[in-house]
Protein backbone atom coordinates (compact mmCIF):
# COMPACT_ATOMS: atom_id res chain seq x y z
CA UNK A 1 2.82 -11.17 -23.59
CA UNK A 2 -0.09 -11.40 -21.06
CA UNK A 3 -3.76 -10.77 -22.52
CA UNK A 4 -4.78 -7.98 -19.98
CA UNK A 5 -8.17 -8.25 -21.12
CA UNK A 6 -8.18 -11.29 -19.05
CA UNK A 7 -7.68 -9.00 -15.82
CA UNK A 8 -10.72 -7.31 -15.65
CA UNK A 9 -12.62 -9.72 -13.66
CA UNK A 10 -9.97 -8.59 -11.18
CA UNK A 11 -12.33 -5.11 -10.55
CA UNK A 12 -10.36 -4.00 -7.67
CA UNK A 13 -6.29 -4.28 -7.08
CA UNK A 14 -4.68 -3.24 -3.76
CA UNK A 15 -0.76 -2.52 -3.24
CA UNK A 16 0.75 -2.46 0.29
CA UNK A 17 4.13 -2.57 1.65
CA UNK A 18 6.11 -0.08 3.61
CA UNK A 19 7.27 3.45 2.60
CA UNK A 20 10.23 3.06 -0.71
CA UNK A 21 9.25 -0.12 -1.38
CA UNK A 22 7.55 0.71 -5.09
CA UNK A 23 3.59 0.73 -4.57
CA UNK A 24 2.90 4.14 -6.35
CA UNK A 25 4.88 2.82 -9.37
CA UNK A 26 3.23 -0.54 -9.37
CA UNK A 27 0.06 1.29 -8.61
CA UNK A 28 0.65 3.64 -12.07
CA UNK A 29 1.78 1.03 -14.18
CA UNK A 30 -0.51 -1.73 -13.63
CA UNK A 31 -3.43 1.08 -14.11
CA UNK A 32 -1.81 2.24 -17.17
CA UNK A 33 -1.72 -1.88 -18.65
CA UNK A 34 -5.56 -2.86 -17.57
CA UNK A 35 -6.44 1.21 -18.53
CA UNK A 36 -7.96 1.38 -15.31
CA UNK A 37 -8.55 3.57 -12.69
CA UNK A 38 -5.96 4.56 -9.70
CA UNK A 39 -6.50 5.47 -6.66
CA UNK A 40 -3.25 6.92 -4.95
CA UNK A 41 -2.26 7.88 -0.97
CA UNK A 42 -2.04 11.21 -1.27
CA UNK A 43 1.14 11.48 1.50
CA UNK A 44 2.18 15.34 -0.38
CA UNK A 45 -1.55 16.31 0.44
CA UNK A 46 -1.14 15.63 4.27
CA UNK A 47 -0.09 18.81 5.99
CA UNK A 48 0.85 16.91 9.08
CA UNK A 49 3.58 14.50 7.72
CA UNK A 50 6.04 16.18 7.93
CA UNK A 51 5.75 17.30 11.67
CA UNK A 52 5.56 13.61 12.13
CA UNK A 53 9.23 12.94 10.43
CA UNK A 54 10.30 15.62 12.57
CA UNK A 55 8.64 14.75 15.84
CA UNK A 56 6.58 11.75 15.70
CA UNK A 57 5.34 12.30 19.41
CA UNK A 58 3.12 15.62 18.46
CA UNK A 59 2.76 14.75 14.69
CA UNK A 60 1.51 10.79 14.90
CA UNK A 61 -2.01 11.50 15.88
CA UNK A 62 -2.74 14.23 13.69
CA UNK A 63 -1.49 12.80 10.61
CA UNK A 64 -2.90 9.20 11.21
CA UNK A 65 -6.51 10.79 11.61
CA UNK A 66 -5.60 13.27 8.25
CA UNK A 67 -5.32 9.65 6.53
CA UNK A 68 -7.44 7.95 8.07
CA UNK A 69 -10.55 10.47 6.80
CA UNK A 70 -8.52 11.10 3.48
CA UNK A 71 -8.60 7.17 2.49
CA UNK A 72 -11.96 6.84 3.42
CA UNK A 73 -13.48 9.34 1.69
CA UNK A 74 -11.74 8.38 -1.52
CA UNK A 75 -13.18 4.64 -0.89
CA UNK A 76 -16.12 6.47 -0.39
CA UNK A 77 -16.38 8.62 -4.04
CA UNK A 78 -14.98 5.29 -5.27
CA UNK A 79 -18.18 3.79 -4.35
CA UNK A 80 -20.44 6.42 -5.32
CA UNK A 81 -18.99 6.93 -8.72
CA UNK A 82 -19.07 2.76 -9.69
CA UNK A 83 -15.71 2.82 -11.31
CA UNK A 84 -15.51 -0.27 -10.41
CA UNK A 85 -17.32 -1.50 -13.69
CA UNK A 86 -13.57 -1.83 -15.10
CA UNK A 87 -10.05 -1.64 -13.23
CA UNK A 88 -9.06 0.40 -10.14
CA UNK A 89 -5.65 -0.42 -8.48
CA UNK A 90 -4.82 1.50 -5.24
CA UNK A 91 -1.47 2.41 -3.57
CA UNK A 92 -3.13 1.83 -0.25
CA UNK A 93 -5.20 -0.52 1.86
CA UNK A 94 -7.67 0.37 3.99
CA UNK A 95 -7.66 -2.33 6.93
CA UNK A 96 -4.03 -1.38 6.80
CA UNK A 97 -4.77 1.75 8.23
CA UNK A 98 -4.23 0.54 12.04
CA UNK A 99 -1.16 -0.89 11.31
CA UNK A 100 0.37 2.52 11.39
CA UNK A 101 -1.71 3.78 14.63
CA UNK A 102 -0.60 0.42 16.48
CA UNK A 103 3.22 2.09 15.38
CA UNK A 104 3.23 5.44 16.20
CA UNK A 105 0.74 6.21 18.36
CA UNK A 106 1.06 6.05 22.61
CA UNK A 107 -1.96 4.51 24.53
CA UNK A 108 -4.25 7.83 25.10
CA UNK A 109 -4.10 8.53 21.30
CA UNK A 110 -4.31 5.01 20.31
CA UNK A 111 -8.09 4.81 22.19
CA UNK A 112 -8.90 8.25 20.70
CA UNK A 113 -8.36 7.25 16.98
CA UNK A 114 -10.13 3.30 17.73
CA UNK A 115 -12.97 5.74 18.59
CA UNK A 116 -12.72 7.88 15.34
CA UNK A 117 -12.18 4.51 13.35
CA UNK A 118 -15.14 2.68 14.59
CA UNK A 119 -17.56 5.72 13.70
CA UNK A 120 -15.91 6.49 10.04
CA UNK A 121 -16.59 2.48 9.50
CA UNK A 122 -17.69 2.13 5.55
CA UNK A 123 -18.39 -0.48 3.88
CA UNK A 124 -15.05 -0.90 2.06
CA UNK A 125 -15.02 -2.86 -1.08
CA UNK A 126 -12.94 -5.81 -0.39
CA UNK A 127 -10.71 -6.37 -3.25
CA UNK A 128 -10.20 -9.27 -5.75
CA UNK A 129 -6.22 -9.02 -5.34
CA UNK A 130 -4.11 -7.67 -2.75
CA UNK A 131 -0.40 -7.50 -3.74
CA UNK A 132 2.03 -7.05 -0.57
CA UNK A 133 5.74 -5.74 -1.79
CA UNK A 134 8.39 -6.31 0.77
CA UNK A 135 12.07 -5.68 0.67
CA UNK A 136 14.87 -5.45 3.52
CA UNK A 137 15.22 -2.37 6.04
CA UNK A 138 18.63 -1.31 4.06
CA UNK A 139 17.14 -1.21 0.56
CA UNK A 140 14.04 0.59 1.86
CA UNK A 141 15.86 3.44 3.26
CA UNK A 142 18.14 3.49 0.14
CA UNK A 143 15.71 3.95 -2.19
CA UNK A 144 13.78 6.21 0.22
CA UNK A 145 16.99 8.48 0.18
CA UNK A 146 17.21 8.35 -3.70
CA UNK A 147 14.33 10.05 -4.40
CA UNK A 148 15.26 13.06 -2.39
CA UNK A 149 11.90 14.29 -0.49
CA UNK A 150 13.16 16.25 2.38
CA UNK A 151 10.56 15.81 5.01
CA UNK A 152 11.78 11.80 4.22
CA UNK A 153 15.48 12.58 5.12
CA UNK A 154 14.93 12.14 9.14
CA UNK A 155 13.41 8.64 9.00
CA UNK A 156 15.32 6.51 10.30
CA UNK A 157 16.32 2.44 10.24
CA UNK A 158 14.72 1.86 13.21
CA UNK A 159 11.14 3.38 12.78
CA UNK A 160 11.57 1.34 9.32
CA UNK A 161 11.78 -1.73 11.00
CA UNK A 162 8.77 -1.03 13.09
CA UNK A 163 6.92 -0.65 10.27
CA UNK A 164 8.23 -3.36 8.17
CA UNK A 165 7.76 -5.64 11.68
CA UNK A 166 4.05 -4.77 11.49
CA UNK A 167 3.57 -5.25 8.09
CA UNK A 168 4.48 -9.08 9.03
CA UNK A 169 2.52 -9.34 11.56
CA UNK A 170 -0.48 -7.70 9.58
CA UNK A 171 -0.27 -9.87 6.78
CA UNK A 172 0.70 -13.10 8.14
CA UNK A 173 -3.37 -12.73 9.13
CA UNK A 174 -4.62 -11.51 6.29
CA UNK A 175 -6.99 -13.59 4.36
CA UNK A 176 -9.33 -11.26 3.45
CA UNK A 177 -8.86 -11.32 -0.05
CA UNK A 178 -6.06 -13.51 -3.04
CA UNK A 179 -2.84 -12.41 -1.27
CA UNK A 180 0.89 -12.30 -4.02
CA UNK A 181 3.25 -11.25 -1.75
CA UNK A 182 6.33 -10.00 -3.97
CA UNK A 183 9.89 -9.57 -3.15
CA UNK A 184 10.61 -5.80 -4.32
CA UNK A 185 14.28 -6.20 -3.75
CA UNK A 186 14.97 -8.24 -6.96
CA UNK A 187 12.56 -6.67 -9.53
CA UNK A 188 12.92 -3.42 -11.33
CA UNK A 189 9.43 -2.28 -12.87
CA UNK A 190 11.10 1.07 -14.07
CA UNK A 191 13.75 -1.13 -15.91
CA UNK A 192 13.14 -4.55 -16.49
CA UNK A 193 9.76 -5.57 -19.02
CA UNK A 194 10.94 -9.03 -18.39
CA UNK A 195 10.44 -8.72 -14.38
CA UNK A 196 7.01 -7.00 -14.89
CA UNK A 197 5.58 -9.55 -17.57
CA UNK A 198 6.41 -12.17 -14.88
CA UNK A 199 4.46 -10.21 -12.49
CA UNK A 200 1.79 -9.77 -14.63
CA UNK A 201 1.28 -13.46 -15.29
CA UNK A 202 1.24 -14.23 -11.27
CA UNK A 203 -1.49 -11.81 -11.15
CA UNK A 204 -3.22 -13.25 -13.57
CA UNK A 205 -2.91 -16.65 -11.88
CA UNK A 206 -3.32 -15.82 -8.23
CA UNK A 207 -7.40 -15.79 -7.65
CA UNK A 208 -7.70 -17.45 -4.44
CA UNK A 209 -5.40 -18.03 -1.47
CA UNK A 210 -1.54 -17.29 -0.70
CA UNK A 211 1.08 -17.33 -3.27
CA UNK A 212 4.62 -15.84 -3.26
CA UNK A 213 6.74 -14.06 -6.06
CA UNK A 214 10.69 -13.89 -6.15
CA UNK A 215 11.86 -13.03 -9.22
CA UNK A 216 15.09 -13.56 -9.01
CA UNK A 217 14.13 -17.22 -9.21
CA UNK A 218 11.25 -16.97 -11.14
């Protein structure tokens, strides 16, 4: 078994990856092993969402810019309140949040929200671990349709593959902070202690650079 105590120099924990691919529940767990803080997207609080799902060309904008001021402001209390003195681990990252606009967004809107970006600019705590899940298009809309949210039952394969696309691009880039990208497909964190011990000890070891995670030959 991992010491945990030897993850609290790691003050600040990240999760990305695209939508069914297991942040919230890495985000909860993790948290609930380093008794930390978490910091979760709150996608049931946005009232534009589902318009989105059901017409992305009227919903996009207006639920980008709902997140966009939602994430910063919790970054914001974040700061304010110094939880960082132990654990936090978020479901989200903020330099992420273009990723999406560059997605759904046509040109017009695209220049409107750079606008509202660049003025809502904080100074974002950059954190000591950013852990990027990934898993194929097929699995992602699988699980997606398991867990039975209506206003998630008209996304399709193809705006999945967008999004998984960007995610690629974004983090084939990213150097910002330690990166562990993970494949999601082949580890069950519901299920499996054995899979999540592993991951624990690859957090534990991953405080600078690039490093990769399969399980299923791990």
């Amino acid at each position: 078994m991992i010491d945990t105590n030897t993850n609290k120099k790691k003050s600040f924990i990240a999760i990305e990856g695209p939508i069914g691919v297991g942040k919230t529940t890495l985000a909860r767990k993790l948290a609930q092993t380093f008794e930390g803080e978490i910091l979760l997207e709150g996608a049931d609080e946005n009232p534009f969402l589902e318009r989105f799902y059901q017409d992305p060309k009227t919903g996009a904008l207006p639920a980008q810019l709902f997140f966009l001021f939602q994430r910063t402001q919790q970054l914001k209390t974040l700061i304010q309140e110094d939880l960082f003195v132990n654990c936090t681990v978020a479901d989200f990252l903020i330099d992420k949040d273009k990723l999406f606009a560059n997605v759904t967004l046509d040109h017009d809107e695209l220049n409107l929200y750079d606008q509202v970006y660049s003025n809502l600019t904080i100074d974002a705590p950059t954190p000591d671990l950013v852990i990027y899940l990934q898993a194929p298009v097929d699995i992602l809309l699988k699980r997606i349709r398991q867990r039975g949210i209506k206003m998630e039952y008209s996304i399709t394969d193809e705006y999945l593959k967008k999004v998984a696309s960007a995610y690629t691009d974004f983090f084939h880039y990213y150097d910002s902070s330690p990166l562990l990208i993970v494949n999601a497909s082949g580890i069950d964190l519901v299920n499996s202690d054995k899979d999540y011990q592993q991951l624990l000890e690859r957090i534990e070891l991953t405080t600078s650079g690039r490093h990769y995670f399969n399980p299923a030959f791990a």
